[in-house]
PDB file of N, CA and C in Angstrom:
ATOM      1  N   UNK A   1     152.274 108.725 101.163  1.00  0.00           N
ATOM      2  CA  UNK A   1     152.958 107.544 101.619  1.00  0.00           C
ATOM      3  C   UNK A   1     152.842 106.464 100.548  1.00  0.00           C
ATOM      4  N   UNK A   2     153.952 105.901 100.159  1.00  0.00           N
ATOM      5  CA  UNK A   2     153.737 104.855  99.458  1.00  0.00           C
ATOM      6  C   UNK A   2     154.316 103.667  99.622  1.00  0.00           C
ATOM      7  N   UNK A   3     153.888 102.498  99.240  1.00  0.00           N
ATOM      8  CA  UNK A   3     154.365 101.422  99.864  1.00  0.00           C
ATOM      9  C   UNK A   3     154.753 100.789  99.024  1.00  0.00           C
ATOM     10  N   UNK A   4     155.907  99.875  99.087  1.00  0.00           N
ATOM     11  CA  UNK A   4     156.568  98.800  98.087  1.00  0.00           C
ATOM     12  C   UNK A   4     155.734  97.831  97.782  1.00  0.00           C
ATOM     13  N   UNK A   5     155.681  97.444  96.435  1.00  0.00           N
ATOM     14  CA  UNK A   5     155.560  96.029  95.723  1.00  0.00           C
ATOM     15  C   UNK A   5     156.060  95.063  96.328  1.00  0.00           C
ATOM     16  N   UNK A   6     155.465  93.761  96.408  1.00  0.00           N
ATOM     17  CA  UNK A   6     155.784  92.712  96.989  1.00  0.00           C
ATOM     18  C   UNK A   6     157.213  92.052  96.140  1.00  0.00           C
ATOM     19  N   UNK A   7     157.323  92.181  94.884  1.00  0.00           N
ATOM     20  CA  UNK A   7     158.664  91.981  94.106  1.00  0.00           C
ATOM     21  C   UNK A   7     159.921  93.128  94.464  1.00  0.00           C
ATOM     22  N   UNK A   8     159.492  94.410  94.848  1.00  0.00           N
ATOM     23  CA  UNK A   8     160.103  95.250  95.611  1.00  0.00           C
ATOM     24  C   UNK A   8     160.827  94.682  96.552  1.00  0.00           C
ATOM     25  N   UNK A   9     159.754  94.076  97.310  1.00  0.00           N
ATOM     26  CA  UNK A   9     160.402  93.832  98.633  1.00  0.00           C
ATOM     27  C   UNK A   9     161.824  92.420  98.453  1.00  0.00           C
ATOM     28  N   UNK A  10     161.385  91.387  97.437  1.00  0.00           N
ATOM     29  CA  UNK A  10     161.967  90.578  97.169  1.00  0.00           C
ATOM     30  C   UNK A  10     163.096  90.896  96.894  1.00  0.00           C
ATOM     31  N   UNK A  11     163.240  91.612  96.071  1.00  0.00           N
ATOM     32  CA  UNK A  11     164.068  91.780  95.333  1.00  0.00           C
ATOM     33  C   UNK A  11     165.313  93.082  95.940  1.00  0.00           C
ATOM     34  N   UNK A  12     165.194  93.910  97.232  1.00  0.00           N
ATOM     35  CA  UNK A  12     165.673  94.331  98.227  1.00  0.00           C
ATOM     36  C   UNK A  12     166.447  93.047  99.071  1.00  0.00           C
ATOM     37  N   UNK A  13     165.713  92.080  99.600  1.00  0.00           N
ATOM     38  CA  UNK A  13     165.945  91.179 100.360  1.00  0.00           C
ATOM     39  C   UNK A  13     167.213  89.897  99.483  1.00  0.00           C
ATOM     40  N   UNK A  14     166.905  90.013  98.033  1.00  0.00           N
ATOM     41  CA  UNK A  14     168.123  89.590  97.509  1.00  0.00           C
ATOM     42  C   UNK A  14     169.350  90.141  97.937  1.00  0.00           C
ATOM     43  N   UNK A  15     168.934  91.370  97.192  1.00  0.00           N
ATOM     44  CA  UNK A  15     170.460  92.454  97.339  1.00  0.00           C
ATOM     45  C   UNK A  15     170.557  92.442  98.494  1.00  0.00           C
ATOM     46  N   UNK A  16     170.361  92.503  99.296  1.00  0.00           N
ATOM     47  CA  UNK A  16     170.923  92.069 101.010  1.00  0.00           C
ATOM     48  C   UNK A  16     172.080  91.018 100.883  1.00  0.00           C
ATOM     49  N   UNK A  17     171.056  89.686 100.633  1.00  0.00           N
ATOM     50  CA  UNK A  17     171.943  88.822 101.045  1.00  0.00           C
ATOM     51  C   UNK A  17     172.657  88.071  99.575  1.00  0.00           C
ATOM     52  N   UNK A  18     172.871  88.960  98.463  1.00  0.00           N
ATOM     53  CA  UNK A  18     174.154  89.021  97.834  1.00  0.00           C
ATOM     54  C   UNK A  18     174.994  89.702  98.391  1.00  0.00           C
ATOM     55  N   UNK A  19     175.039  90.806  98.985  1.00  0.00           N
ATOM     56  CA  UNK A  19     175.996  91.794  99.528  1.00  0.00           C
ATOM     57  C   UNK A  19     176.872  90.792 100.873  1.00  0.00           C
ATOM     58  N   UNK A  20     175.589  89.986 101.500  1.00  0.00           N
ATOM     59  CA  UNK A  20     176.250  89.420 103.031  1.00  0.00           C
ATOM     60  C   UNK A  20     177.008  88.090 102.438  1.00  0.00           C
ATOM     61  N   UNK A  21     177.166  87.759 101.261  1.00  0.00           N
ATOM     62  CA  UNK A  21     177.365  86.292 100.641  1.00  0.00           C
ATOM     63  C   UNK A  21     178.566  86.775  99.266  1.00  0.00           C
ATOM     64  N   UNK A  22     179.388  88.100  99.402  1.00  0.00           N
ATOM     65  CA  UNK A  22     179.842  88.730  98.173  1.00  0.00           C
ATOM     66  C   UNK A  22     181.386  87.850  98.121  1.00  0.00           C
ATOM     67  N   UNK A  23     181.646  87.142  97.919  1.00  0.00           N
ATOM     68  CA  UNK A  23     182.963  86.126  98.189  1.00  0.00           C
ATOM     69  C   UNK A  23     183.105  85.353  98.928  1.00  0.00           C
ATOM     70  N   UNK A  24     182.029  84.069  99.284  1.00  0.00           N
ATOM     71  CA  UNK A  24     182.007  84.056 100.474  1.00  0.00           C
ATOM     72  C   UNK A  24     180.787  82.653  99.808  1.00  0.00           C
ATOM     73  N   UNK A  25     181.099  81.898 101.003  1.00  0.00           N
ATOM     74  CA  UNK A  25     180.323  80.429 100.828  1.00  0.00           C
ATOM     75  C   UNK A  25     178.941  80.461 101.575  1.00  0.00           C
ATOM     76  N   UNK A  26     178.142  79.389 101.814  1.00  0.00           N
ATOM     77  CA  UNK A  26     176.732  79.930 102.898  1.00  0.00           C
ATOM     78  C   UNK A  26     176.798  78.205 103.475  1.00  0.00           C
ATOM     79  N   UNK A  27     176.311  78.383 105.217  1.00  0.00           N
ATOM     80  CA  UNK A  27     175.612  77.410 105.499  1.00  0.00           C
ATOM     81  C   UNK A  27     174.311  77.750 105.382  1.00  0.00           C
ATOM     82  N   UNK A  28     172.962  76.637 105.656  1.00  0.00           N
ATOM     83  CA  UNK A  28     171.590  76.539 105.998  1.00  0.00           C
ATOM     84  C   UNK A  28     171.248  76.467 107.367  1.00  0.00           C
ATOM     85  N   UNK A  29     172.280  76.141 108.390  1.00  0.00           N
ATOM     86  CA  UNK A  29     172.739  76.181 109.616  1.00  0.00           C
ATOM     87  C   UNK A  29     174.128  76.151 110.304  1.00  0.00           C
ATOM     88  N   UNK A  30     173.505  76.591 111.618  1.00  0.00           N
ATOM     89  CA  UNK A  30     175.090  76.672 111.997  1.00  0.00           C
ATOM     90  C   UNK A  30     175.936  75.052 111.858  1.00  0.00           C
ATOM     91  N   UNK A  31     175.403  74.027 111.836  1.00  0.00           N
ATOM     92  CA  UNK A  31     176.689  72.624 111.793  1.00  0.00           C
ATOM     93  C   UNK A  31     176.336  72.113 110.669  1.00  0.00           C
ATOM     94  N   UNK A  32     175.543  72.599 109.340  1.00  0.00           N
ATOM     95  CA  UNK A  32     175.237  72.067 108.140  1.00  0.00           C
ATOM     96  C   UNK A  32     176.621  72.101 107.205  1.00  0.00           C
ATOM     97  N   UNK A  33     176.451  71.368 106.153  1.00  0.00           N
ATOM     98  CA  UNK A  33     177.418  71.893 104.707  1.00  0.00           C
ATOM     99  C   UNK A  33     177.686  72.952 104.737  1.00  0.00           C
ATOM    100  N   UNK A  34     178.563  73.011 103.976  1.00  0.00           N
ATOM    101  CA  UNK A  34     178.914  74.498 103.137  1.00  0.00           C
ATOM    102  C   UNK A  34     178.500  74.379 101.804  1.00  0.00           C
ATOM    103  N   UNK A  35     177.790  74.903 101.392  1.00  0.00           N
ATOM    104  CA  UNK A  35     177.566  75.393  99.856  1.00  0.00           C
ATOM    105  C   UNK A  35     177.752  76.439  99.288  1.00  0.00           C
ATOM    106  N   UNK A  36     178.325  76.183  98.203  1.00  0.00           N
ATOM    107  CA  UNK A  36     178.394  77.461  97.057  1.00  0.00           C
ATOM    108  C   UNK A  36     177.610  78.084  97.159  1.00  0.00           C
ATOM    109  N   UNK A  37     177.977  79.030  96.400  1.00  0.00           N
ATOM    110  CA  UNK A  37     176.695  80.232  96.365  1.00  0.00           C
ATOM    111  C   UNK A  37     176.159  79.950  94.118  1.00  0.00           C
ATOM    112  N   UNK A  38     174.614  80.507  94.377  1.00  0.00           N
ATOM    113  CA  UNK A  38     174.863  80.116  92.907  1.00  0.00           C
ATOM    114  C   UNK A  38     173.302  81.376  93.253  1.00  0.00           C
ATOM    115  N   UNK A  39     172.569  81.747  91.684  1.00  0.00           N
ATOM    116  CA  UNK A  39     171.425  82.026  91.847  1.00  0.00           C
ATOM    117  C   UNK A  39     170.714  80.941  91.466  1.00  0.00           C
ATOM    118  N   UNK A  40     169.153  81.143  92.526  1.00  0.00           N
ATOM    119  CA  UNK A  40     168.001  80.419  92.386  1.00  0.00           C
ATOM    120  C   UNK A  40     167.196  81.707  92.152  1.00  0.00           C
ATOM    121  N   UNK A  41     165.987  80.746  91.210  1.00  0.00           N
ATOM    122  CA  UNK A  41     164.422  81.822  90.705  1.00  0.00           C
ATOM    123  C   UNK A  41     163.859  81.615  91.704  1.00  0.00           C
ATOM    124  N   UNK A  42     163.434  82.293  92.498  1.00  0.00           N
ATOM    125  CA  UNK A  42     162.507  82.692  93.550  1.00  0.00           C
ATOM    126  C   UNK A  42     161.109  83.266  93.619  1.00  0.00           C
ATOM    127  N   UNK A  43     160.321  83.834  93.731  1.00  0.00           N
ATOM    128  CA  UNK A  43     158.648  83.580  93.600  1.00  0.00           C
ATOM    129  C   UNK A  43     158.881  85.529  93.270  1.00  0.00           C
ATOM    130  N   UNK A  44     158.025  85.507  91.999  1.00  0.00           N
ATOM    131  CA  UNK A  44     157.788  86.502  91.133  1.00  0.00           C
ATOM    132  C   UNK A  44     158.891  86.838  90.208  1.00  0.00           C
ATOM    133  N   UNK A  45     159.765  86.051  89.723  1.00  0.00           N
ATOM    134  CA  UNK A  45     160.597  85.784  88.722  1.00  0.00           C
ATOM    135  C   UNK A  45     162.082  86.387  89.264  1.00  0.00           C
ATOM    136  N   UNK A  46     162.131  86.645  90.720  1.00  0.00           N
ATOM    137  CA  UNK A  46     163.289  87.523  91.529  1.00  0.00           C
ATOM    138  C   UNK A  46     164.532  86.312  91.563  1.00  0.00           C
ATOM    139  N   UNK A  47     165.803  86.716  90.916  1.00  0.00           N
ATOM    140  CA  UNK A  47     166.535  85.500  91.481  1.00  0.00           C
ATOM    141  C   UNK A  47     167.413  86.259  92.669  1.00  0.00           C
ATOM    142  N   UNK A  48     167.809  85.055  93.374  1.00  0.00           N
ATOM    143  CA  UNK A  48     168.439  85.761  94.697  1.00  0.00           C
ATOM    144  C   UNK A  48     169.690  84.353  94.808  1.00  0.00           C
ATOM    145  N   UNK A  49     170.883  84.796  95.928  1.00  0.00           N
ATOM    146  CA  UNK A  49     171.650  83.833  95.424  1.00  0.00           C
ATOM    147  C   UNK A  49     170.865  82.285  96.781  1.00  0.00           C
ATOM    148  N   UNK A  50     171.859  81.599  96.412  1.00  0.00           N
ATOM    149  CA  UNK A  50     171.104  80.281  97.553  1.00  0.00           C
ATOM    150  C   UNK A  50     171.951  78.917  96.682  1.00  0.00           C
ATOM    151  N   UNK A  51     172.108  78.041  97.789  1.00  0.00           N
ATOM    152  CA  UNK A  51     173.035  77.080  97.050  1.00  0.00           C
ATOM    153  C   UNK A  51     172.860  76.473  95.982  1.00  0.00           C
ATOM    154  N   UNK A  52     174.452  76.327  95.304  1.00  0.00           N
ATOM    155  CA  UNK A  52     174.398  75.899  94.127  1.00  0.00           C
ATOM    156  C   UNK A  52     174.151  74.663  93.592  1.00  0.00           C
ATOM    157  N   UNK A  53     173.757  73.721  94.246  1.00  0.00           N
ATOM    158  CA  UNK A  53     173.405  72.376  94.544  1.00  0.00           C
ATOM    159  C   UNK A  53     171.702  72.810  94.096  1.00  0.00           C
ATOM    160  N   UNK A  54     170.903  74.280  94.795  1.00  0.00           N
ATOM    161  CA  UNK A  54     169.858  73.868  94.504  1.00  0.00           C
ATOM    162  C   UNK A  54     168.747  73.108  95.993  1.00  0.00           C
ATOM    163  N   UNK A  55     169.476  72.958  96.556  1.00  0.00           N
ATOM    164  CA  UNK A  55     169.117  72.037  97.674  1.00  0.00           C
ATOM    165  C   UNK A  55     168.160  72.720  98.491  1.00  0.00           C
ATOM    166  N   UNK A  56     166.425  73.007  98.553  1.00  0.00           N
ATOM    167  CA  UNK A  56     165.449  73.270  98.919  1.00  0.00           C
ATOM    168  C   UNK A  56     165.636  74.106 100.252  1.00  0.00           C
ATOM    169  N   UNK A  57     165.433  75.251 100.654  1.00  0.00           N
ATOM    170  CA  UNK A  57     165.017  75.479 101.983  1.00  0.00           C
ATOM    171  C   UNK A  57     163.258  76.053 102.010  1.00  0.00           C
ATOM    172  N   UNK A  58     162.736  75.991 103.190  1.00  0.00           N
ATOM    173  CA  UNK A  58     161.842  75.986 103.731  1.00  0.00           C
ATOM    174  C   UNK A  58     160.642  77.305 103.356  1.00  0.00           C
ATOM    175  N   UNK A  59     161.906  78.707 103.431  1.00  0.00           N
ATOM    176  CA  UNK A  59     161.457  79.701 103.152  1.00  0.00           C
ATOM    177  C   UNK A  59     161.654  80.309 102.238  1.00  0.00           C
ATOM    178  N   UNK A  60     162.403  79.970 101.292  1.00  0.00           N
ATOM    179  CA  UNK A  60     162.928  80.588  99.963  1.00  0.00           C
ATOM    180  C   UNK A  60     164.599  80.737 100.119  1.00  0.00           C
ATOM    181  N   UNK A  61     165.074  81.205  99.543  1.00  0.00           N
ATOM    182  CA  UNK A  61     166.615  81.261  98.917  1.00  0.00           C
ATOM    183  C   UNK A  61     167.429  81.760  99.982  1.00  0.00           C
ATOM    184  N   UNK A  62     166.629  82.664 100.375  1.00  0.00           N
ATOM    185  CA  UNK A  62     167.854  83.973 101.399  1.00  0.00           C
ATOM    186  C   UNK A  62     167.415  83.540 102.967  1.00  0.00           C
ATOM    187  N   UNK A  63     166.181  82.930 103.195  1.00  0.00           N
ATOM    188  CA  UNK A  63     165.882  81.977 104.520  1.00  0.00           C
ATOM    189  C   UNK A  63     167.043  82.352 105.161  1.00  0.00           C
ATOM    190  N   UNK A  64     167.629  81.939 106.202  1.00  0.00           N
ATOM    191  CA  UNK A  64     168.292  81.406 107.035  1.00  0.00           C
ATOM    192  C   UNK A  64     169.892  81.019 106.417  1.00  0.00           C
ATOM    193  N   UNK A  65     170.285  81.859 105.747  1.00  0.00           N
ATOM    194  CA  UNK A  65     171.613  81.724 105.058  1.00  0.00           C
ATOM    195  C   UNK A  65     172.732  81.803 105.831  1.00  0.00           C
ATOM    196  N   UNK A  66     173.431  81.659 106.286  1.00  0.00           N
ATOM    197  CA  UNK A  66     174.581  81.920 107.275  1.00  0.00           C
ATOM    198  C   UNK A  66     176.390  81.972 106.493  1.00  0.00           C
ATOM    199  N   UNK A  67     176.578  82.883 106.148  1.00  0.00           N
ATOM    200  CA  UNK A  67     177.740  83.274 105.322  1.00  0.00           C
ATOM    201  C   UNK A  67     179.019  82.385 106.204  1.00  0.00           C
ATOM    202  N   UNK A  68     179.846  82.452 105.252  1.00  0.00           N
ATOM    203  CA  UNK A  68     180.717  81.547 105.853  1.00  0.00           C
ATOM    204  C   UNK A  68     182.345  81.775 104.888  1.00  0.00           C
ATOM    205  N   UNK A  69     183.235  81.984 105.620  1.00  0.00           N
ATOM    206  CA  UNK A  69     184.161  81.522 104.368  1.00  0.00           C
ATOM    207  C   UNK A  69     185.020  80.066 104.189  1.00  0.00           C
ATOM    208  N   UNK A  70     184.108  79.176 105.035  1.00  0.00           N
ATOM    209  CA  UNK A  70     184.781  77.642 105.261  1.00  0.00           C
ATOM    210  C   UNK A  70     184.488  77.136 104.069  1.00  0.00           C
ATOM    211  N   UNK A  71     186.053  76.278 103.670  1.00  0.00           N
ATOM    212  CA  UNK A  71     185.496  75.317 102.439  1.00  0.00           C
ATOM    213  C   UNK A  71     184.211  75.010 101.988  1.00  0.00           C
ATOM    214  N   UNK A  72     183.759  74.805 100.764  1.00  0.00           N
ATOM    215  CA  UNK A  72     182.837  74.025 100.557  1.00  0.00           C
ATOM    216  C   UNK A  72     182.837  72.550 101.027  1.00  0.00           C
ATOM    217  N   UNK A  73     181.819  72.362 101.409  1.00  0.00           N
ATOM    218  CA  UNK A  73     181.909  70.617 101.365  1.00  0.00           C
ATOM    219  C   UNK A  73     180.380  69.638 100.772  1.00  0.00           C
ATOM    220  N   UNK A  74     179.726  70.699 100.542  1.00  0.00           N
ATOM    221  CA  UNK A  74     178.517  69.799  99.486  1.00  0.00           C
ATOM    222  C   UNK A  74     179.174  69.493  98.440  1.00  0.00           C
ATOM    223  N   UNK A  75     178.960  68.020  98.241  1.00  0.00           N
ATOM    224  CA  UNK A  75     179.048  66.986  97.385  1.00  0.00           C
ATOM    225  C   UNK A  75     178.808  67.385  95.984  1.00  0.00           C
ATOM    226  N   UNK A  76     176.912  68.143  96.044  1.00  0.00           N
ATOM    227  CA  UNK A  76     176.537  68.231  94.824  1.00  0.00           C
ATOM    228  C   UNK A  76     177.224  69.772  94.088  1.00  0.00           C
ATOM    229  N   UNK A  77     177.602  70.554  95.030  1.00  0.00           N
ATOM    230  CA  UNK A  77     178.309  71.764  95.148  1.00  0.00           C
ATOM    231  C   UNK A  77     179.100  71.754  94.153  1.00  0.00           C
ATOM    232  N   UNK A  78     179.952  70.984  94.818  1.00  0.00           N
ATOM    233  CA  UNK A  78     181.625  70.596  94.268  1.00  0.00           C
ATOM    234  C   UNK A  78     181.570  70.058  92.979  1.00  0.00           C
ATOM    235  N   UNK A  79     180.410  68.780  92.330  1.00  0.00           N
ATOM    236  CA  UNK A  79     180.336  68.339  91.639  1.00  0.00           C
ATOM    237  C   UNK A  79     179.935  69.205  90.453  1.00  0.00           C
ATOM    238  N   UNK A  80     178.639  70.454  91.204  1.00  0.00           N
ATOM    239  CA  UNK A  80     178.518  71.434  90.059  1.00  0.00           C
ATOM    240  C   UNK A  80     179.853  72.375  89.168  1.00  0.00           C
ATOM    241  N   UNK A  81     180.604  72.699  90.243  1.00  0.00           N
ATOM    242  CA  UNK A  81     181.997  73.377  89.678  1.00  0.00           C
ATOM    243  C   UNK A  81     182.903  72.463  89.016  1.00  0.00           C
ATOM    244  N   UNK A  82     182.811  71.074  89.029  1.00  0.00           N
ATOM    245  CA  UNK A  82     183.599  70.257  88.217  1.00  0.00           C
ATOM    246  C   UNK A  82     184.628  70.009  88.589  1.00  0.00           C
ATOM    247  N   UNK A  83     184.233  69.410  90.321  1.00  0.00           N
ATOM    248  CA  UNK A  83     185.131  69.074  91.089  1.00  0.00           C
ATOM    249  C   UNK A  83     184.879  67.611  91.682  1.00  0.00           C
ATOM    250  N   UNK A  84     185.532  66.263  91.709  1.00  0.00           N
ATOM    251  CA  UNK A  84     185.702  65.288  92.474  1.00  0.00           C
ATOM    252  C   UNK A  84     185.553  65.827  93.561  1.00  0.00           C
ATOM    253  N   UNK A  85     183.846  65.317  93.987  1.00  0.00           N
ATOM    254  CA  UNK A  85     183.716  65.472  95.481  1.00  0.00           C
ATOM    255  C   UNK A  85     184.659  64.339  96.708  1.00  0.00           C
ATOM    256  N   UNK A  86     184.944  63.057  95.772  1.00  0.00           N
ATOM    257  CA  UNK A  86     185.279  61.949  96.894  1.00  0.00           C
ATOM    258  C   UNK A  86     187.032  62.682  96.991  1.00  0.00           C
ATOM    259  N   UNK A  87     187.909  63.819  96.026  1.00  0.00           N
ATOM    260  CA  UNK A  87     189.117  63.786  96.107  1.00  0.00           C
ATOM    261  C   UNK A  87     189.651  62.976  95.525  1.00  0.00           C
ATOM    262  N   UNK A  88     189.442  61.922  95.001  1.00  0.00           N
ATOM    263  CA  UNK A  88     190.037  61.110  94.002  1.00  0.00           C
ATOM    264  C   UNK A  88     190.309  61.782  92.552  1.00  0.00           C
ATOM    265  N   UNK A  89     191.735  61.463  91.747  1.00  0.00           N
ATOM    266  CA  UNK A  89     191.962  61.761  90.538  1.00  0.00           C
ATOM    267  C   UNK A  89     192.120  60.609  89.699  1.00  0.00           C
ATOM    268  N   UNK A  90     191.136  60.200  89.152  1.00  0.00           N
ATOM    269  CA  UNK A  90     191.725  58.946  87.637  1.00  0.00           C
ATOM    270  C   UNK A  90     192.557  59.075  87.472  1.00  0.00           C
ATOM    271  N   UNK A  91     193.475  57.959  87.390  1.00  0.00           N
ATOM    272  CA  UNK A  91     194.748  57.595  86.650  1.00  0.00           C
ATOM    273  C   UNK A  91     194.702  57.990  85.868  1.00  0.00           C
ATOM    274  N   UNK A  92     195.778  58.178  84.919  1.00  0.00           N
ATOM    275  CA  UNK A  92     195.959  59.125  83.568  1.00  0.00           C
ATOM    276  C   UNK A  92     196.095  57.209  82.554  1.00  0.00           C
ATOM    277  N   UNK A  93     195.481  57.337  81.660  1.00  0.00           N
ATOM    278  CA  UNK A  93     195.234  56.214  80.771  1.00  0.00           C
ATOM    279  C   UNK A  93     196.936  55.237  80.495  1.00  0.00           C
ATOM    280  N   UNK A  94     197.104  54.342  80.634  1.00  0.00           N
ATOM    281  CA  UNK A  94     198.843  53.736  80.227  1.00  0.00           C
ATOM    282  C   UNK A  94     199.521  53.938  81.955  1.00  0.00           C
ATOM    283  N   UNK A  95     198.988  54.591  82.802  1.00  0.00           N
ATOM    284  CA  UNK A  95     200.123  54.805  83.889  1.00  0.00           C
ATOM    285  C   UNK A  95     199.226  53.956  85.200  1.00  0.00           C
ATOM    286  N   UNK A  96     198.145  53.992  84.924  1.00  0.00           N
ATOM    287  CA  UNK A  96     197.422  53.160  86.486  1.00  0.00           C
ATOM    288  C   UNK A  96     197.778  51.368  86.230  1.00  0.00           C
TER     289      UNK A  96
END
């Protein structure tokens, strides 16, 4: 009988929830944001995906992820992809 490595196990529990997150946005709860998906380093050098903002959960990356395919709407999300979170576009220079 042999038993998995604790990075084993991590690193199973990624590939999970890349597979449940494969095109596809995540809440942290059911009435939270939507965030991107991005990878975070996770404990024993395992990255797993978890929002792209970065934005802390409790238990690590894959915690409590809840797949989603609703817009994004984190702020810092949007801002990472190089998107105007407020929806506003600057005037183009001579025309505002």
């Amino acid at each position: 009988m042999s038993t998995s490595s604790l990075g084993e196990i991590l690193a199973g529990a990624a590939a999970q929830a890349a597979a449940m997150l494969d095109g596809r946005n995540l809440r942290l709860s059911p009435t939270g944001r939507v965030h991107a998906v991005g990878q975070v380093r996770w404990l024993g050098g395992v990255t797993a995906p978890g929002p792209l903002c970065h934005v802390g959960t409790a238990s690590g990356p894959v915690a409590g992820i809840i797949p989603t395919d609703a817009p994004v709407s984190c702020a810092r999300c949007l801002a990472s992809r190089g998107i105007d979170p407020t929806g506003r576009q600057e005037p183009l220079p001579g025309l505002g």
